[in-house]
PDB file of N, CA and C in Angstrom:
ATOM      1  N   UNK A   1       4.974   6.160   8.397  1.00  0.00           N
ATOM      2  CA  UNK A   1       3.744   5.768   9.036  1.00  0.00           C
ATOM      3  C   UNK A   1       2.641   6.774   8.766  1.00  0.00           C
ATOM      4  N   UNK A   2       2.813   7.841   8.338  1.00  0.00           N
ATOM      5  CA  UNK A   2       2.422   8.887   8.312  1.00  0.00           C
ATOM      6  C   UNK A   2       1.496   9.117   6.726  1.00  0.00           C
ATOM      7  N   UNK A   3       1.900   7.905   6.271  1.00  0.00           N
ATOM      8  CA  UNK A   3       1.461   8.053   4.749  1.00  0.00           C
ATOM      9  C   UNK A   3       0.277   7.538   4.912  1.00  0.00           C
ATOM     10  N   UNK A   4       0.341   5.979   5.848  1.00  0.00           N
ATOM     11  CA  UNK A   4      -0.846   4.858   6.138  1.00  0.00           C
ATOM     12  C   UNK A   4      -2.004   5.678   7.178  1.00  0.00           C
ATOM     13  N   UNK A   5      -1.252   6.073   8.029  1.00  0.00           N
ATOM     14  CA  UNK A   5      -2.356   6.533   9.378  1.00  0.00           C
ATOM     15  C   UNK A   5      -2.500   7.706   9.270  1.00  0.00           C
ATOM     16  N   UNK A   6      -1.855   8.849   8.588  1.00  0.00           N
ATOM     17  CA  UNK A   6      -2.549  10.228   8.833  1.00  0.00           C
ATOM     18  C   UNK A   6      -2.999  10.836   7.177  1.00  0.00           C
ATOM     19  N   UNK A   7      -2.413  10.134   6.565  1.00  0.00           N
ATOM     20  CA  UNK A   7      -2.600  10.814   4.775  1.00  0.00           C
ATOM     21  C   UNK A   7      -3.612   9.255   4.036  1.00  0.00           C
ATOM     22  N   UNK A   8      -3.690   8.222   4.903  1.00  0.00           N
ATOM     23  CA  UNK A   8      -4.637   6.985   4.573  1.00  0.00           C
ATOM     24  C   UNK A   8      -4.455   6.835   2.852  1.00  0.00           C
ATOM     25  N   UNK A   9      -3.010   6.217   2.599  1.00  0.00           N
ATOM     26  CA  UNK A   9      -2.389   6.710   1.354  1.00  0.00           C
ATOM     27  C   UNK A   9      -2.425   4.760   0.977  1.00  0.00           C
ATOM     28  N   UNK A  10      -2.342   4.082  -0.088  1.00  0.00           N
ATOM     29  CA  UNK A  10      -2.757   2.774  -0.048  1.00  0.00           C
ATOM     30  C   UNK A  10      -0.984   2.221  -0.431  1.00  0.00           C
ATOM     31  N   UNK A  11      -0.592   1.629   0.955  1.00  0.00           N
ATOM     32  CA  UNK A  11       0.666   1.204   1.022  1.00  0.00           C
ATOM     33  C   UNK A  11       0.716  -0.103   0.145  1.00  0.00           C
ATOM     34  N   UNK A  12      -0.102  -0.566  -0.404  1.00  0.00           N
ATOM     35  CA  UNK A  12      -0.059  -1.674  -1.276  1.00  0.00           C
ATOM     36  C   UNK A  12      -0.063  -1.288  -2.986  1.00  0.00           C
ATOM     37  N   UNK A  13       0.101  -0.071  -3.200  1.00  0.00           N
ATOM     38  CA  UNK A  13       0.514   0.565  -4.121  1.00  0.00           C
ATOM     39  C   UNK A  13       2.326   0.935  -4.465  1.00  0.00           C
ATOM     40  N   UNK A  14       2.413   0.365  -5.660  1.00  0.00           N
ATOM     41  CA  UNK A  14       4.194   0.275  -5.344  1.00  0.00           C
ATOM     42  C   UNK A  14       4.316   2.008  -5.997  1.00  0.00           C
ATOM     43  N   UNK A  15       3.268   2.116  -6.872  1.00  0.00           N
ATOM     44  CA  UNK A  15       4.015   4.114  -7.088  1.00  0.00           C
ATOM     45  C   UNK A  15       3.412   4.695  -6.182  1.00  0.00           C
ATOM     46  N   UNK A  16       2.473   4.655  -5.118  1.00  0.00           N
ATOM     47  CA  UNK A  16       2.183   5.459  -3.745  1.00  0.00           C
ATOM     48  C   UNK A  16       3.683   4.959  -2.600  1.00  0.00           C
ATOM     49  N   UNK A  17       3.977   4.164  -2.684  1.00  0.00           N
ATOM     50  CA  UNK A  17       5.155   3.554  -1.956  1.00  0.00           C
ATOM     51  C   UNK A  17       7.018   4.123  -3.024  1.00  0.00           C
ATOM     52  N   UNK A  18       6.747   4.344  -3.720  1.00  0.00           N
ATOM     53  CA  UNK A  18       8.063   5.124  -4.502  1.00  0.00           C
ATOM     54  C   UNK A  18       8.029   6.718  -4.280  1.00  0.00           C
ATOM     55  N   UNK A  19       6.985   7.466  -4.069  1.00  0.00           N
ATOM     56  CA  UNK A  19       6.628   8.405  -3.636  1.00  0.00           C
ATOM     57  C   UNK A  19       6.814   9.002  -2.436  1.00  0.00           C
ATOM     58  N   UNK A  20       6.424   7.576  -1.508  1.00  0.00           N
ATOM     59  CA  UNK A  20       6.496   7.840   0.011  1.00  0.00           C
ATOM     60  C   UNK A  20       8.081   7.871   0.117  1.00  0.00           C
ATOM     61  N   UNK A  21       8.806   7.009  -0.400  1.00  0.00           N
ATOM     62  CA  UNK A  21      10.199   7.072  -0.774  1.00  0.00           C
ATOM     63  C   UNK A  21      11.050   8.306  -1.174  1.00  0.00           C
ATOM     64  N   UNK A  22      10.766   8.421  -2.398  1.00  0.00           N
ATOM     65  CA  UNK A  22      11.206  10.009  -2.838  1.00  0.00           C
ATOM     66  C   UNK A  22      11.071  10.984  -1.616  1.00  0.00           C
ATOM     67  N   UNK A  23       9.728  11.064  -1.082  1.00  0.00           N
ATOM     68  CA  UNK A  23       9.731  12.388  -0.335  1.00  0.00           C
ATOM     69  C   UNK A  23      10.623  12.578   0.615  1.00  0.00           C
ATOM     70  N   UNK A  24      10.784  10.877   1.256  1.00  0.00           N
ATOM     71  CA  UNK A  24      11.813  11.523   2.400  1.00  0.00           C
ATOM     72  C   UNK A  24      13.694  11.119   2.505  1.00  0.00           C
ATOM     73  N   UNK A  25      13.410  11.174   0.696  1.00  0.00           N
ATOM     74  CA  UNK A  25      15.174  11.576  -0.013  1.00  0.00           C
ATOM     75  C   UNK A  25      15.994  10.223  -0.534  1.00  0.00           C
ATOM     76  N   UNK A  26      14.966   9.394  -0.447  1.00  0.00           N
ATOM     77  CA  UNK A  26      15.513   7.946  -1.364  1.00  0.00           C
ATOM     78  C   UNK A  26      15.217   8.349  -3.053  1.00  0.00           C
ATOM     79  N   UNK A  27      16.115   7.403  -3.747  1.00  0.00           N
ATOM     80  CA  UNK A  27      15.698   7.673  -5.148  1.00  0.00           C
ATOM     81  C   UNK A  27      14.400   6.877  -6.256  1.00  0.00           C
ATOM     82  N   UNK A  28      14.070   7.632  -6.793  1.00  0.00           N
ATOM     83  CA  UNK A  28      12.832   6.455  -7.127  1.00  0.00           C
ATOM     84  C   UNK A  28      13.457   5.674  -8.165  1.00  0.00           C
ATOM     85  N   UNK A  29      14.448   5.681  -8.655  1.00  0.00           N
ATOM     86  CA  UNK A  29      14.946   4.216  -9.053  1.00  0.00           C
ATOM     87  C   UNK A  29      15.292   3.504  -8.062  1.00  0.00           C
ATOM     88  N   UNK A  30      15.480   3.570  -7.085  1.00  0.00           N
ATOM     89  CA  UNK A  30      16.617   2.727  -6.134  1.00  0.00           C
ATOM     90  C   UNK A  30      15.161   2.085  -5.622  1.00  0.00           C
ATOM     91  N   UNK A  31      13.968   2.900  -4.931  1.00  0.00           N
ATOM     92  CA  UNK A  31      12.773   2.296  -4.661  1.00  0.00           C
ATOM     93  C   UNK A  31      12.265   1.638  -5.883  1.00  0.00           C
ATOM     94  N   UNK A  32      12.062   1.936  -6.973  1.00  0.00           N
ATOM     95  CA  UNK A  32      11.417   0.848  -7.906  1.00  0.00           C
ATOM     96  C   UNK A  32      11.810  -0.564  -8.071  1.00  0.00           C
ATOM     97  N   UNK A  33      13.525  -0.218  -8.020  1.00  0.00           N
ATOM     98  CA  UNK A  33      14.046  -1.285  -8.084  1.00  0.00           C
ATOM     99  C   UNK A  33      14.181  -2.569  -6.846  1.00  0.00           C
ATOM    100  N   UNK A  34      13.981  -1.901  -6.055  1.00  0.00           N
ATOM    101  CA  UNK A  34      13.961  -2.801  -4.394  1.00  0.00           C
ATOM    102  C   UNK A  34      12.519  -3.656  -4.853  1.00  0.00           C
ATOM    103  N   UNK A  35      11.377  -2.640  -4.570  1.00  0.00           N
ATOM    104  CA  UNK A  35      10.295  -3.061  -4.583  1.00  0.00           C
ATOM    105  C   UNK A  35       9.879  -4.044  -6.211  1.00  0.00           C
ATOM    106  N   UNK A  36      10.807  -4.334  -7.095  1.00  0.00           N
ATOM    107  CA  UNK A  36      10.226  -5.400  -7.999  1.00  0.00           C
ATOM    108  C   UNK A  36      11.159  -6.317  -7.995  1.00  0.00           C
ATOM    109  N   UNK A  37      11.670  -6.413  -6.977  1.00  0.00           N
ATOM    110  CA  UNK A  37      12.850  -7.164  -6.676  1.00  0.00           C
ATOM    111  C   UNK A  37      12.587  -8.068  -5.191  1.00  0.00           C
ATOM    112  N   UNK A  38      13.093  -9.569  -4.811  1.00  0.00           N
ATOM    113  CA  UNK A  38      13.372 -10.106  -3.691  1.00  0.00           C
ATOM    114  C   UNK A  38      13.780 -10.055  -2.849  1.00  0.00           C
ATOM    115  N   UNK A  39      14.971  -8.629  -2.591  1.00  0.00           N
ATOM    116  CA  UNK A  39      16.136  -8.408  -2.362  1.00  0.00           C
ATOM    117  C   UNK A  39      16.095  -8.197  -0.703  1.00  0.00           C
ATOM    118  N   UNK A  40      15.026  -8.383   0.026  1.00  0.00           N
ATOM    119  CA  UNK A  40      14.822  -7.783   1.343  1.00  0.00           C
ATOM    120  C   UNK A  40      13.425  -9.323   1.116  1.00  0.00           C
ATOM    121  N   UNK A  41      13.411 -10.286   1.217  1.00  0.00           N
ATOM    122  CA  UNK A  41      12.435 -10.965   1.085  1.00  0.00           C
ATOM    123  C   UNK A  41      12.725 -12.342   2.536  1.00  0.00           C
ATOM    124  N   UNK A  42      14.193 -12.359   2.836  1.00  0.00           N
ATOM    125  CA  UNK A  42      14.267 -13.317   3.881  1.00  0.00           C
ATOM    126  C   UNK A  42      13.956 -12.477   5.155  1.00  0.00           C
ATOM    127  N   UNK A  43      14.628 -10.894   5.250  1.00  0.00           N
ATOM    128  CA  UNK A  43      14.063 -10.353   6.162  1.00  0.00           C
ATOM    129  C   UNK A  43      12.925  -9.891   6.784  1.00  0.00           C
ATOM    130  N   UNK A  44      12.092  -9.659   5.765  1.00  0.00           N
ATOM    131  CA  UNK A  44      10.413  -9.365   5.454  1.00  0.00           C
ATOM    132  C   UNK A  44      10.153 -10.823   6.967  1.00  0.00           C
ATOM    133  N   UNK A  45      10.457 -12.630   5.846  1.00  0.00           N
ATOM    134  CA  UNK A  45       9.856 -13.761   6.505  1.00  0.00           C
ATOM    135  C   UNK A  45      10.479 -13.664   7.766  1.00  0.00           C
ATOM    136  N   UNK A  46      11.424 -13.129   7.879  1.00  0.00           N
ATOM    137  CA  UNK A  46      12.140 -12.925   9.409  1.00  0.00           C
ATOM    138  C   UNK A  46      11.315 -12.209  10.479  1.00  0.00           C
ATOM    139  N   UNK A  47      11.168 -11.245  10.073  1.00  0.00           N
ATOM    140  CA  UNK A  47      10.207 -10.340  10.909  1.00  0.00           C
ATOM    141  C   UNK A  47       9.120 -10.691  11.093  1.00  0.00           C
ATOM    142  N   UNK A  48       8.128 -11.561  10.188  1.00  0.00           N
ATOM    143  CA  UNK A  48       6.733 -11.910  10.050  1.00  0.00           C
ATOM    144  C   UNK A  48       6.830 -12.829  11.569  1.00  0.00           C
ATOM    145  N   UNK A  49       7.415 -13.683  10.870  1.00  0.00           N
ATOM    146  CA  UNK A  49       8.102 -14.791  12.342  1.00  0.00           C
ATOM    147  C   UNK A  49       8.592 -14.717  13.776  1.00  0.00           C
ATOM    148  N   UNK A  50       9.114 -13.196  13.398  1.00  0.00           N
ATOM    149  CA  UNK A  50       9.738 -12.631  14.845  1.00  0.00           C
ATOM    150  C   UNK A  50       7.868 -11.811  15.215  1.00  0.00           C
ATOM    151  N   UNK A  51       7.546 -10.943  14.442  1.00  0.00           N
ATOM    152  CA  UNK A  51       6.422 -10.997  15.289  1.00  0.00           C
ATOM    153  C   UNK A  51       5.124 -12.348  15.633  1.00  0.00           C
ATOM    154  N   UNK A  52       5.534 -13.192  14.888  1.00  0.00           N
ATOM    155  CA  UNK A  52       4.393 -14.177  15.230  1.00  0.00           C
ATOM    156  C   UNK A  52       4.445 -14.851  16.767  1.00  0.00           C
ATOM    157  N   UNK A  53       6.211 -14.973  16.680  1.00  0.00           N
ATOM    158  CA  UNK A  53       6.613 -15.512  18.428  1.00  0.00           C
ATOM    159  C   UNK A  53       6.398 -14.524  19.574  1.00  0.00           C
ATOM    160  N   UNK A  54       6.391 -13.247  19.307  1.00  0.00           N
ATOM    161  CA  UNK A  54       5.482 -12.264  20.564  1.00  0.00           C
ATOM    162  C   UNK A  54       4.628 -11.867  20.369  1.00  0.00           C
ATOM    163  N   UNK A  55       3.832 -12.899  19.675  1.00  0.00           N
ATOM    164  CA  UNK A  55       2.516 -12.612  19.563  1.00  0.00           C
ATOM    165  C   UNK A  55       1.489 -11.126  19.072  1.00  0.00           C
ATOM    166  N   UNK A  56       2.085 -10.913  18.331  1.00  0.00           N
ATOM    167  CA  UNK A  56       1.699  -9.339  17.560  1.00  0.00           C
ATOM    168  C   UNK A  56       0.294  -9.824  16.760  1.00  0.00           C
ATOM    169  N   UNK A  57      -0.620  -9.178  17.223  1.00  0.00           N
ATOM    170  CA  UNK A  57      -1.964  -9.583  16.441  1.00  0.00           C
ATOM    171  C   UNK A  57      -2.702  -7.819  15.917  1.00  0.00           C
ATOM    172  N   UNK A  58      -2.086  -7.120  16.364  1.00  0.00           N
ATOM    173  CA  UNK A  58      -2.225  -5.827  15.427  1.00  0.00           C
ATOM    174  C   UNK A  58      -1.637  -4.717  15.141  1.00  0.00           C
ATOM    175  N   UNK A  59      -1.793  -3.712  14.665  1.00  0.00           N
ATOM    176  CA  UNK A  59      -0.888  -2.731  14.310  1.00  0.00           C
ATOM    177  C   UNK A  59      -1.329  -1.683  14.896  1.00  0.00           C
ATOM    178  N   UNK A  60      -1.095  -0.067  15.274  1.00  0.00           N
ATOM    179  CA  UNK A  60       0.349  -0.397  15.227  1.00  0.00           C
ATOM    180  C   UNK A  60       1.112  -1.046  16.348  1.00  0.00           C
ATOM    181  N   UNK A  61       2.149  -1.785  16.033  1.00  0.00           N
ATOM    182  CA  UNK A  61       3.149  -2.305  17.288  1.00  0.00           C
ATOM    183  C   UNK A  61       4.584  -2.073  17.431  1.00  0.00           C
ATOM    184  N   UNK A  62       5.333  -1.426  18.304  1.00  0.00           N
ATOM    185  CA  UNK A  62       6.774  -1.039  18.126  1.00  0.00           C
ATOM    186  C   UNK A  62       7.251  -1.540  19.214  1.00  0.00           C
ATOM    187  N   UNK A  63       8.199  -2.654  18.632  1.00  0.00           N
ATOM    188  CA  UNK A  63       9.121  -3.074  19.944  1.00  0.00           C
ATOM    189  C   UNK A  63      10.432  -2.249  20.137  1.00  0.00           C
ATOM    190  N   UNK A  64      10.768  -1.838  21.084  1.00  0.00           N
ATOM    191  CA  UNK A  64      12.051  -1.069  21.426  1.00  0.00           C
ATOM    192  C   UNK A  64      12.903  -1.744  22.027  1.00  0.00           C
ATOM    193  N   UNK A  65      14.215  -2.072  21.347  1.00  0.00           N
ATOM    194  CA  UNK A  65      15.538  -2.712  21.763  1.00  0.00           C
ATOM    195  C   UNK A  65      15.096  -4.243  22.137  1.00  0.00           C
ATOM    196  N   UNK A  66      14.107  -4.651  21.610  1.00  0.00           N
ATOM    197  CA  UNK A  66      13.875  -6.297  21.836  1.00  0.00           C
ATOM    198  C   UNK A  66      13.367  -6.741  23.742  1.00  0.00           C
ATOM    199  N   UNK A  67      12.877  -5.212  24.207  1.00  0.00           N
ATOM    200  CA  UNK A  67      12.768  -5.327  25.240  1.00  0.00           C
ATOM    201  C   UNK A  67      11.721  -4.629  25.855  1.00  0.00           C
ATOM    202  N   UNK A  68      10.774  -3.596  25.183  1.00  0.00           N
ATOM    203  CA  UNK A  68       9.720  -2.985  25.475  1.00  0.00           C
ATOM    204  C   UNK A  68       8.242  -3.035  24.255  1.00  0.00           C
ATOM    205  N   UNK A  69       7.513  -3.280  24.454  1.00  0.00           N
ATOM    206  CA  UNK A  69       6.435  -3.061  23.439  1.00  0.00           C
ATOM    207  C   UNK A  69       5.714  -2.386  23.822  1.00  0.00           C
ATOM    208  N   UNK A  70       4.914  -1.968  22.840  1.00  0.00           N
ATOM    209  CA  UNK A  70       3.794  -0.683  22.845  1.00  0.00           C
ATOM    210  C   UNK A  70       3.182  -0.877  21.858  1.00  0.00           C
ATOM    211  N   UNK A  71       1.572  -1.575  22.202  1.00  0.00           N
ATOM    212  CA  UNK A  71       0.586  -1.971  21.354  1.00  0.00           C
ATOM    213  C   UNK A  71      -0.176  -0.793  21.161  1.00  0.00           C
ATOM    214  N   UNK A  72      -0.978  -0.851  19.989  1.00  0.00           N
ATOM    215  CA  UNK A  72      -1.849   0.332  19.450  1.00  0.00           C
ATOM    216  C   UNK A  72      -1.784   1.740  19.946  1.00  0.00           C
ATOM    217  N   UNK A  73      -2.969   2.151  19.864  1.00  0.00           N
ATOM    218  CA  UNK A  73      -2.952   3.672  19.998  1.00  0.00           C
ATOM    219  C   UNK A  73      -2.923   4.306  21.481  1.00  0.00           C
ATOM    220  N   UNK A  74      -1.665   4.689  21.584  1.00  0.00           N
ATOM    221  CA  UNK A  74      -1.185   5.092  23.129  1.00  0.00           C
ATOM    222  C   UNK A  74      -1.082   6.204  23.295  1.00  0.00           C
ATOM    223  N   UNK A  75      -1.383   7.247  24.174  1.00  0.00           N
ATOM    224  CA  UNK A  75      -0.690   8.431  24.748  1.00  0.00           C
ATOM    225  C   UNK A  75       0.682   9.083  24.032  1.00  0.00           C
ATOM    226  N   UNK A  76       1.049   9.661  23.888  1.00  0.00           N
ATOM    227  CA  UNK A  76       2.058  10.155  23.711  1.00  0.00           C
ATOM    228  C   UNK A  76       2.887  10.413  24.492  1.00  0.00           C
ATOM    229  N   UNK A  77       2.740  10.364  25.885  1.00  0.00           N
ATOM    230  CA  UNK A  77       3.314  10.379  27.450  1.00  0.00           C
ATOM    231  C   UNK A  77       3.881   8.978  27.467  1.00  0.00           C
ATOM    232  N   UNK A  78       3.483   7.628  27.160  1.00  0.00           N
ATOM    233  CA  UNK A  78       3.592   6.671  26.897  1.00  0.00           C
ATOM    234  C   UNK A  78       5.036   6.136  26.589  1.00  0.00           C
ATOM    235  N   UNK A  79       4.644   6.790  25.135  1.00  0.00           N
ATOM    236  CA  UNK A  79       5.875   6.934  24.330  1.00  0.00           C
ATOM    237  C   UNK A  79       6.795   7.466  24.968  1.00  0.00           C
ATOM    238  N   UNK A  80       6.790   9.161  25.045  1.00  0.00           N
ATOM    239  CA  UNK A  80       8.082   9.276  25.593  1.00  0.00           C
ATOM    240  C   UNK A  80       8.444   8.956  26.867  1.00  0.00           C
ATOM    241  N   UNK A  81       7.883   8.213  27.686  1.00  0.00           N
ATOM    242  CA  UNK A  81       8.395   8.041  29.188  1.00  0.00           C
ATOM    243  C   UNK A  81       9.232   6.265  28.089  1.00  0.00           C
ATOM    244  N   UNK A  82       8.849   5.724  27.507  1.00  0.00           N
ATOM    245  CA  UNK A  82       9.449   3.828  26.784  1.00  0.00           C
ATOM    246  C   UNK A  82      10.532   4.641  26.679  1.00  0.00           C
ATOM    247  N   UNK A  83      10.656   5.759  25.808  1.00  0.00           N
ATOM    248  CA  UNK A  83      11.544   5.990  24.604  1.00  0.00           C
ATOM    249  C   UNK A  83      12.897   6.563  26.102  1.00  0.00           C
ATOM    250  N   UNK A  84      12.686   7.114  26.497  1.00  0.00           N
ATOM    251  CA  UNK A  84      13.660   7.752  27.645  1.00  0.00           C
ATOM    252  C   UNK A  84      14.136   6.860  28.409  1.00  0.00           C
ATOM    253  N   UNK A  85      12.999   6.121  28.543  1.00  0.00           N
ATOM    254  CA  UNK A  85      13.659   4.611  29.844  1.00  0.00           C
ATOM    255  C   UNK A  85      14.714   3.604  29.012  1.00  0.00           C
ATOM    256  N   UNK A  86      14.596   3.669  27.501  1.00  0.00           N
ATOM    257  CA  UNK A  86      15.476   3.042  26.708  1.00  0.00           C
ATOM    258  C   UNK A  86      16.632   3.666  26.489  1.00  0.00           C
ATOM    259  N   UNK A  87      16.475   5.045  26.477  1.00  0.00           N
ATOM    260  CA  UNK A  87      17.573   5.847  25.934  1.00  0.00           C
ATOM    261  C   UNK A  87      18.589   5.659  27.634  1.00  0.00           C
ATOM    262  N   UNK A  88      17.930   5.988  28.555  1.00  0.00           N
ATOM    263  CA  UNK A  88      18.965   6.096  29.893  1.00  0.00           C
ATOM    264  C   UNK A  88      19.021   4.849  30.292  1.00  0.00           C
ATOM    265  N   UNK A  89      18.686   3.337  29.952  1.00  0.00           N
ATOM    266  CA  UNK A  89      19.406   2.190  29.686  1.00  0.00           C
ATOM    267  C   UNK A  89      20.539   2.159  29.268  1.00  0.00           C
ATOM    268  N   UNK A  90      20.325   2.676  27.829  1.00  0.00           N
ATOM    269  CA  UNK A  90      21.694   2.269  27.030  1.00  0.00           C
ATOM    270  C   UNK A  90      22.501   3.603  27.326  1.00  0.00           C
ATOM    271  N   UNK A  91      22.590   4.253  28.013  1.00  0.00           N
ATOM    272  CA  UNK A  91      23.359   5.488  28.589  1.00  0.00           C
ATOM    273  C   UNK A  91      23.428   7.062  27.331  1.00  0.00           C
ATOM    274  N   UNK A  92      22.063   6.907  26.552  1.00  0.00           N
ATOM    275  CA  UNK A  92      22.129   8.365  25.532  1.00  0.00           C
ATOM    276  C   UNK A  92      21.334   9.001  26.082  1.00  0.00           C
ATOM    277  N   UNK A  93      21.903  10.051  26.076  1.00  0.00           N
ATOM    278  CA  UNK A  93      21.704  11.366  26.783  1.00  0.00           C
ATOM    279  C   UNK A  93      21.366  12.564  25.195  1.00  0.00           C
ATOM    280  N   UNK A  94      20.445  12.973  25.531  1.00  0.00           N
ATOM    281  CA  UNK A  94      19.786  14.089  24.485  1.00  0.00           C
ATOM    282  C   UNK A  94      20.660  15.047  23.957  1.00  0.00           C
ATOM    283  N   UNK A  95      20.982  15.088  22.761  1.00  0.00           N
ATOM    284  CA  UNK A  95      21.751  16.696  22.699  1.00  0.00           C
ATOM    285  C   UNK A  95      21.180  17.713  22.651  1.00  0.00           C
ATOM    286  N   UNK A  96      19.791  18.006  22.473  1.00  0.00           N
ATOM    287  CA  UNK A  96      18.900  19.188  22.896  1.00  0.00           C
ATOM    288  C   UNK A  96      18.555  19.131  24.088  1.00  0.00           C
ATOM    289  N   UNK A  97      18.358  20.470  25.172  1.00  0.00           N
ATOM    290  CA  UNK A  97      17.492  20.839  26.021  1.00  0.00           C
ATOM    291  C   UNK A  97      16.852  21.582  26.297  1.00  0.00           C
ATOM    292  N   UNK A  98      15.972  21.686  26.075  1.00  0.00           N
ATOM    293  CA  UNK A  98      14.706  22.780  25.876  1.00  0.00           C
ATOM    294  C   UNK A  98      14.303  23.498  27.387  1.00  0.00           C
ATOM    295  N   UNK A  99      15.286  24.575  27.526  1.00  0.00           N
ATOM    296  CA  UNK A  99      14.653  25.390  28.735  1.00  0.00           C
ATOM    297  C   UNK A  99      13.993  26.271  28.608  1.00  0.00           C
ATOM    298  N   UNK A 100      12.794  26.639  29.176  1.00  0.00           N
ATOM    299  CA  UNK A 100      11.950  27.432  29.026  1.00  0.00           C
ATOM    300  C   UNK A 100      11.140  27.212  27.654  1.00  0.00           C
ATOM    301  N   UNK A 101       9.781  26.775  27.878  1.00  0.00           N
ATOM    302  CA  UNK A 101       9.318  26.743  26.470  1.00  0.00           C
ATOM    303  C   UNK A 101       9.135  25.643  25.826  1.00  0.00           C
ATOM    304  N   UNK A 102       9.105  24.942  24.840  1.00  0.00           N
ATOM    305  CA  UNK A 102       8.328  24.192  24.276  1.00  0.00           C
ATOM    306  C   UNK A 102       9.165  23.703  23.268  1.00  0.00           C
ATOM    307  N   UNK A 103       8.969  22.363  22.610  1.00  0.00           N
ATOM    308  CA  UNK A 103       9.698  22.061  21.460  1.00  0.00           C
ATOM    309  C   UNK A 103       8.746  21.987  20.249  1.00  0.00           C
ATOM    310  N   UNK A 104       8.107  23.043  20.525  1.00  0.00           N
ATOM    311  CA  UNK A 104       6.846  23.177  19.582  1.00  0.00           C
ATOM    312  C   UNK A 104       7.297  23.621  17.692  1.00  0.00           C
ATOM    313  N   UNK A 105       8.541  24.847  18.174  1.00  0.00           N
ATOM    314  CA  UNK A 105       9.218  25.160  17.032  1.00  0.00           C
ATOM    315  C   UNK A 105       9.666  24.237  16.684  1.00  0.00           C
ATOM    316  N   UNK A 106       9.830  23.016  17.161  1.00  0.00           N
ATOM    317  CA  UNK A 106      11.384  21.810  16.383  1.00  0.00           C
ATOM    318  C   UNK A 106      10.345  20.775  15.264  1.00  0.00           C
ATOM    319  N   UNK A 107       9.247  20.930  15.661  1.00  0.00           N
ATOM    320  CA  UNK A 107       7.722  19.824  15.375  1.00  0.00           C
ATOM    321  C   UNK A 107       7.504  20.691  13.871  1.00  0.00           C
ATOM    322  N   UNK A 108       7.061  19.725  12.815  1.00  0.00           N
ATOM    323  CA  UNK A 108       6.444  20.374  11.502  1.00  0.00           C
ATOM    324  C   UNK A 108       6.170  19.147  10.555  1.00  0.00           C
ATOM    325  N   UNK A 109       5.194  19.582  10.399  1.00  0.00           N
ATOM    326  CA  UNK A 109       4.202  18.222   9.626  1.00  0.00           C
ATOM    327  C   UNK A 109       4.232  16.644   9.935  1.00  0.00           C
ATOM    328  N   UNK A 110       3.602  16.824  11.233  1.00  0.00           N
ATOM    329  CA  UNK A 110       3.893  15.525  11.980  1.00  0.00           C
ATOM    330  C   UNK A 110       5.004  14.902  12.761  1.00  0.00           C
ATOM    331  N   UNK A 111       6.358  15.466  12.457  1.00  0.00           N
ATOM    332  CA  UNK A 111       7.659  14.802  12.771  1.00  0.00           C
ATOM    333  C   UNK A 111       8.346  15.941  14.010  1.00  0.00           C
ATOM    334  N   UNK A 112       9.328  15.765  14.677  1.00  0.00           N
ATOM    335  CA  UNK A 112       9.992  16.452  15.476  1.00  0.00           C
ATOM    336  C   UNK A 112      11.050  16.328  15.573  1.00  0.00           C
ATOM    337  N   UNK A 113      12.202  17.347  15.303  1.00  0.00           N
ATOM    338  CA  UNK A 113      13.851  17.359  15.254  1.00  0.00           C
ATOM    339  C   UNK A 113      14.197  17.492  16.200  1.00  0.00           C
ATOM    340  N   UNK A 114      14.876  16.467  17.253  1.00  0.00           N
ATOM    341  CA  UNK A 114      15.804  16.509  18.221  1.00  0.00           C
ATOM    342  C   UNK A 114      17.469  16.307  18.185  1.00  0.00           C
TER     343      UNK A 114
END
């Protein structure tokens, strides 16, 4: 997401999209080859469809477990209060706990290791 919304990188580019691939450890044959290929093309119309029936009219949109949504640009408090209320649903419990201090060290170039 990070390519589209923070690096404004043109996802309709298939070698900006083999790239975005490579970086985070796919192979760029394996991406070239997906992307000139059908091979993910019923799931693509699947999803188009699955968002057309809950009504998704913009981006970004993330449904969690087919049971929470979170339209556009939200808080980040937001997020993690969905993301926790999902996780202690389905009974996962964190294997980090950050006492004292910050998970500021775990955060680096946008992403965060938990």
């Amino acid at each position: 997401m990070s390519a589209h919304f923070t690096d404004n990188l043109a996802l309709n580019d298939n070698e900006v999209l083999v790239n975005v691939a490579e970086s985070v450890g796919l192979s760029r044959d394996d991406a070239q080859a997906v992307l000139s290929s059908d091979q993910y093309a019923d799931e693509v119309a699947q999803d188009i469809e699955e968002a057309r029936a809950i009504g998704l009219q913009g981006v970004p949109f993330f449904v969690l477990e087919r049971k929470y949504a979170i339209s556009g640009a939200q808080p980040q408090a937001l997020f993690q209060d969905t993301l926790k209320k999902v996780a202690d649903e389905m009974g996962i419990k964190p294997d980090l706990q950050v006492v004292g201090g910050s998970t500021d060290s775990l955060c680096e170039d946008g992403s965060c290791a938990f």
